[in-house]
N, C-alpha and C. Protein backbone atom coordinates (compact mmCIF):
# COMPACT_ATOMS: atom_id res chain seq x y z
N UNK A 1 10.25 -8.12 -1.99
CA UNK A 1 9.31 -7.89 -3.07
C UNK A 1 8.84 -9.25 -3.59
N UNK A 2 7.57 -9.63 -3.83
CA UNK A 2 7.02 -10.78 -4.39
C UNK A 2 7.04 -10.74 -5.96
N UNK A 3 8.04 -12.10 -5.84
CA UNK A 3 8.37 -12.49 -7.14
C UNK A 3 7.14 -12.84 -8.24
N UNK A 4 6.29 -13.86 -7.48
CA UNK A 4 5.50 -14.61 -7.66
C UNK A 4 4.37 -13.74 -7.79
N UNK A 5 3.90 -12.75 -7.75
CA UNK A 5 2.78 -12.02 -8.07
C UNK A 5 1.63 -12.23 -6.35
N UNK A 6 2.27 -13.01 -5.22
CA UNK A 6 1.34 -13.32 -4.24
C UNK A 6 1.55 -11.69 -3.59
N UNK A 7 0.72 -11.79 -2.34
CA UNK A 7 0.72 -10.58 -1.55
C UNK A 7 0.36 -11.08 -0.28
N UNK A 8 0.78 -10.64 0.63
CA UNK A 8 0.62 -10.74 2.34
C UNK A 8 0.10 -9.85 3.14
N UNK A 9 -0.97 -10.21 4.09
CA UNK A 9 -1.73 -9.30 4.26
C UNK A 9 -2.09 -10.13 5.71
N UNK A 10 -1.21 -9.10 6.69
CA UNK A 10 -0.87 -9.80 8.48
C UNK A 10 -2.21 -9.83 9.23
N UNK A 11 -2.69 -11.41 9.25
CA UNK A 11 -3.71 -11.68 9.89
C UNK A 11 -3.88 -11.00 10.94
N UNK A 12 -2.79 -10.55 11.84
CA UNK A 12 -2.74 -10.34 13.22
C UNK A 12 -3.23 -8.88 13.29
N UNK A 13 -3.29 -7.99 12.31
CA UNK A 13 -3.69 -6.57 12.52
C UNK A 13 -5.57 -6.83 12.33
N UNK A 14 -5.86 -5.60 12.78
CA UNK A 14 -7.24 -5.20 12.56
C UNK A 14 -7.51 -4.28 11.03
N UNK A 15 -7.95 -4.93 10.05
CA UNK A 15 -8.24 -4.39 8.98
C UNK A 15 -10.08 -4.03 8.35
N UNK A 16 -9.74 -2.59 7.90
CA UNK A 16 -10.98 -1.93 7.41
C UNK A 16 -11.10 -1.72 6.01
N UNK A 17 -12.31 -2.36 6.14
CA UNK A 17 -12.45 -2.03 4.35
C UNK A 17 -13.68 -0.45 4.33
N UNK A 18 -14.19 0.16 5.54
CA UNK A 18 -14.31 1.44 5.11
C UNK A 18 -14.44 1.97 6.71
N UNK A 19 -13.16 2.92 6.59
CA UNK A 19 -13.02 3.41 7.63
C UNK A 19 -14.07 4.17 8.75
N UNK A 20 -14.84 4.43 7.71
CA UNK A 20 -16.31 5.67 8.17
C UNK A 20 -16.90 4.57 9.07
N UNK A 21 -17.18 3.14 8.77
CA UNK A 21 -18.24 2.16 9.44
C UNK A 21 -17.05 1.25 10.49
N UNK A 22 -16.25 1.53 10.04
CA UNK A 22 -15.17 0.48 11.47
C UNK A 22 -14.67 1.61 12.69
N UNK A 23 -14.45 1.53 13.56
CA UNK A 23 -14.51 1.83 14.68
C UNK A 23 -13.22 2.49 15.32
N UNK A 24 -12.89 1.04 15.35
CA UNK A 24 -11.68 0.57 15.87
C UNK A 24 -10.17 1.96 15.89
N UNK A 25 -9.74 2.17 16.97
CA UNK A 25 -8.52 2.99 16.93
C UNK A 25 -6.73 2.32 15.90
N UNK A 26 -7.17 1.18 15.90
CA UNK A 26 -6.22 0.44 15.69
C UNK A 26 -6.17 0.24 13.84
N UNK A 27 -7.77 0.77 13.51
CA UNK A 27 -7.67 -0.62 12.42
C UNK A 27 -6.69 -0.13 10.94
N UNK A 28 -6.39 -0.34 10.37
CA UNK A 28 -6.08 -0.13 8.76
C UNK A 28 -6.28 -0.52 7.87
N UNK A 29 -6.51 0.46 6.40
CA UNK A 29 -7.09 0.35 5.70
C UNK A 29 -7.01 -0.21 4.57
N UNK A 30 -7.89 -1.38 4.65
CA UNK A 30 -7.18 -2.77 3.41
C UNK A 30 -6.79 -2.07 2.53
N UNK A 31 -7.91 -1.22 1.65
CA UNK A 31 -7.41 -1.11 -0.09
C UNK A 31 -5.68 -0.52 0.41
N UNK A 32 -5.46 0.55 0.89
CA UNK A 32 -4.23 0.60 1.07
C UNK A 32 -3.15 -0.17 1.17
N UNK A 33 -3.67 -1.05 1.78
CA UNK A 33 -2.42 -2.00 2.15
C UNK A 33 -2.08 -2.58 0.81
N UNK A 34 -3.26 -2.62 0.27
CA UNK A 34 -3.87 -3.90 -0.96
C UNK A 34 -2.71 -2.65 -1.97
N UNK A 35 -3.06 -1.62 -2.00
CA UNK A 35 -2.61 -0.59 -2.76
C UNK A 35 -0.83 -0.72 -3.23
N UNK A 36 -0.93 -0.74 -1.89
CA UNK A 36 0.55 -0.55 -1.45
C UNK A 36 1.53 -1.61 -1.56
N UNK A 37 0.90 -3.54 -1.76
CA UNK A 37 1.47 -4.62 -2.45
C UNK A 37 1.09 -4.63 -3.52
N UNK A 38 -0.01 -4.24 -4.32
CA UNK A 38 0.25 -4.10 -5.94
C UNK A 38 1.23 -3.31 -6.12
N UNK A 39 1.95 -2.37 -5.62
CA UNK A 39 3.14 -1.25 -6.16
C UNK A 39 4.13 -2.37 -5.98
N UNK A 40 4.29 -2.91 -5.08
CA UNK A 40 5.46 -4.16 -5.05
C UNK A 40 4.96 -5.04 -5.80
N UNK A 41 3.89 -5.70 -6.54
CA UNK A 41 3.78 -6.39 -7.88
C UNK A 41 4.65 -5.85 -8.58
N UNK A 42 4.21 -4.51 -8.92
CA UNK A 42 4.76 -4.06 -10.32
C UNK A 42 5.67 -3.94 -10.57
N UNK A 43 6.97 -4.33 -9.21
CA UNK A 43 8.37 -3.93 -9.65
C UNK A 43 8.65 -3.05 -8.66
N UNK A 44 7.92 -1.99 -7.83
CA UNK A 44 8.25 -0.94 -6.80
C UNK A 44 8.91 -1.23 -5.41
N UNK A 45 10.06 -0.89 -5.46
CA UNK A 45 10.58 -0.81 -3.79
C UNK A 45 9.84 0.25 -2.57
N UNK A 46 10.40 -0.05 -1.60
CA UNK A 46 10.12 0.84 -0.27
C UNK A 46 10.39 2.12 -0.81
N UNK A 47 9.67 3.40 -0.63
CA UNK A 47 9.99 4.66 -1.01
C UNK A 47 10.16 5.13 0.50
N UNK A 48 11.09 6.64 -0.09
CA UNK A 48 11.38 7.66 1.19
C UNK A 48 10.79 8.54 1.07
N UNK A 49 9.74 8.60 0.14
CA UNK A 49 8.79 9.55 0.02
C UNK A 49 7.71 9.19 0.59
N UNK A 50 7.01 9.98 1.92
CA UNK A 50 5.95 9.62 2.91
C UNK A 50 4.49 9.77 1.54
N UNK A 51 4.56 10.44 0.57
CA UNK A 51 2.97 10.53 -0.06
C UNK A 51 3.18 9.12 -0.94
N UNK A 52 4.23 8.49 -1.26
CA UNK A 52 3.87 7.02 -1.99
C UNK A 52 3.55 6.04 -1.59
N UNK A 53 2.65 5.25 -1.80
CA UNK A 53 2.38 4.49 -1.98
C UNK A 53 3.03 3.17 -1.00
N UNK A 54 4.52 3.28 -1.83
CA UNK A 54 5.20 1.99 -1.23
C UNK A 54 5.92 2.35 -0.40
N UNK A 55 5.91 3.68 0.53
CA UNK A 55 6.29 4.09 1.55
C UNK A 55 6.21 2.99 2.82
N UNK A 56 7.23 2.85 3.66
CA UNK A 56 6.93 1.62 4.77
C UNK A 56 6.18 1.51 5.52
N UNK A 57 5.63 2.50 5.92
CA UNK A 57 4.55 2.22 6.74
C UNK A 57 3.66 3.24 6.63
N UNK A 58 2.30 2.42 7.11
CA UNK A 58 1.03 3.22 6.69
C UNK A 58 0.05 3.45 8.44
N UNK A 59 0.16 4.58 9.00
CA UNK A 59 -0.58 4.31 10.44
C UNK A 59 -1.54 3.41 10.71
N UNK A 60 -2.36 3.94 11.72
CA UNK A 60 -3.44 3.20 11.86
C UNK A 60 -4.09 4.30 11.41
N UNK A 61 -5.92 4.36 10.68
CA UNK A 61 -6.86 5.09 10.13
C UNK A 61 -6.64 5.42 8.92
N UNK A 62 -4.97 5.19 7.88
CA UNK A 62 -5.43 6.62 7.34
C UNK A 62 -5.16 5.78 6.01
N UNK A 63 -5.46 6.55 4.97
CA UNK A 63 -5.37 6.09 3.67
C UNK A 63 -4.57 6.38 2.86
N UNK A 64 -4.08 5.63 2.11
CA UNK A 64 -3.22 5.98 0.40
C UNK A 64 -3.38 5.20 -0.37
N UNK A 65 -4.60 5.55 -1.63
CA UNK A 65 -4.96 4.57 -2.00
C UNK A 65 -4.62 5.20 -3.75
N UNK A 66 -3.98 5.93 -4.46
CA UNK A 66 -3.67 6.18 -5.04
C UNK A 66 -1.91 6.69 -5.31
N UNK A 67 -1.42 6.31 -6.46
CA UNK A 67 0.12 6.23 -6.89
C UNK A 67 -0.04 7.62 -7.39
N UNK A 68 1.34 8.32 -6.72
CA UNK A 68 1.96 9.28 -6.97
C UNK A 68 2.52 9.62 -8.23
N UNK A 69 3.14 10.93 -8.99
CA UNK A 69 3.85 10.83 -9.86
C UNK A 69 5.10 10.11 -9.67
N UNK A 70 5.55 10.38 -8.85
CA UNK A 70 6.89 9.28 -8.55
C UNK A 70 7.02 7.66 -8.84
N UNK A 71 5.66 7.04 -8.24
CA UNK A 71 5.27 5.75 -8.34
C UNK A 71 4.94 5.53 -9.50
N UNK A 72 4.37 6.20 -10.75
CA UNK A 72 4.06 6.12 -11.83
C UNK A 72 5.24 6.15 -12.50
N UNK A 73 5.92 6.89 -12.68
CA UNK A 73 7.47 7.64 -13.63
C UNK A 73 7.94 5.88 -13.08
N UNK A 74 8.12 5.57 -11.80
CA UNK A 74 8.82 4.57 -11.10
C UNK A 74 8.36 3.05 -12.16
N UNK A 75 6.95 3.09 -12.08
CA UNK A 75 6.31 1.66 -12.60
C UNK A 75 6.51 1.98 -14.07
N UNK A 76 6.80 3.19 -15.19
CA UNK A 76 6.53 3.47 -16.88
C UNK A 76 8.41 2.98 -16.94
N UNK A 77 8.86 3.66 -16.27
CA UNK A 77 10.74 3.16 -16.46
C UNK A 77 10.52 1.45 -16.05
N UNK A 78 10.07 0.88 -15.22
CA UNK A 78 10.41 -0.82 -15.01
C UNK A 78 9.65 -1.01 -16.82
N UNK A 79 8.90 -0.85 -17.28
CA UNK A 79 7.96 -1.43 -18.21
C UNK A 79 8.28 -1.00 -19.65
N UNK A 80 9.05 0.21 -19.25
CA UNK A 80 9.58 0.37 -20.90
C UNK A 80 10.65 0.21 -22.02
């Protein structure tokens, strides 16, 4: 988890910022990813829940670009 508020984002993949206009079989979808290291900003670990967010892995094509109730309840308990 980044202490420092940075985020990493693996040059080596093929990334889409809108899936409809990229092509590619491979690619994935920034805001997600982007999504998915702001939840590790805020304090969020790896979930075992496949609809969150900070779930470990995200395929190729598909999106999660919105926090769950889980991820929310998760980020209001770190903050209160």
């Amino acid at each position: 988890m980044p202490e420092d508020g940075e985020m990493h984002v693996d040059a080596a993949r093929r990334w889409a910022v809108n899936l409809s206009v990229e092509t590619s079989p491979v690619a994935y979808d920034l805001e997600s990813a982007a999504t998915h290291e702001i939840g590790h900003v805020l304090g969020l670990n790896h979930s075992s829940l496949r609809s969150s967010v900070t779930y470990p892995s995200l395929g190729h094509r598909k999106r999660k670009v919105r926090f769950n109730v889980y991820d929310v309840q998760g980020i209001q308990e770190l903050f209160s």
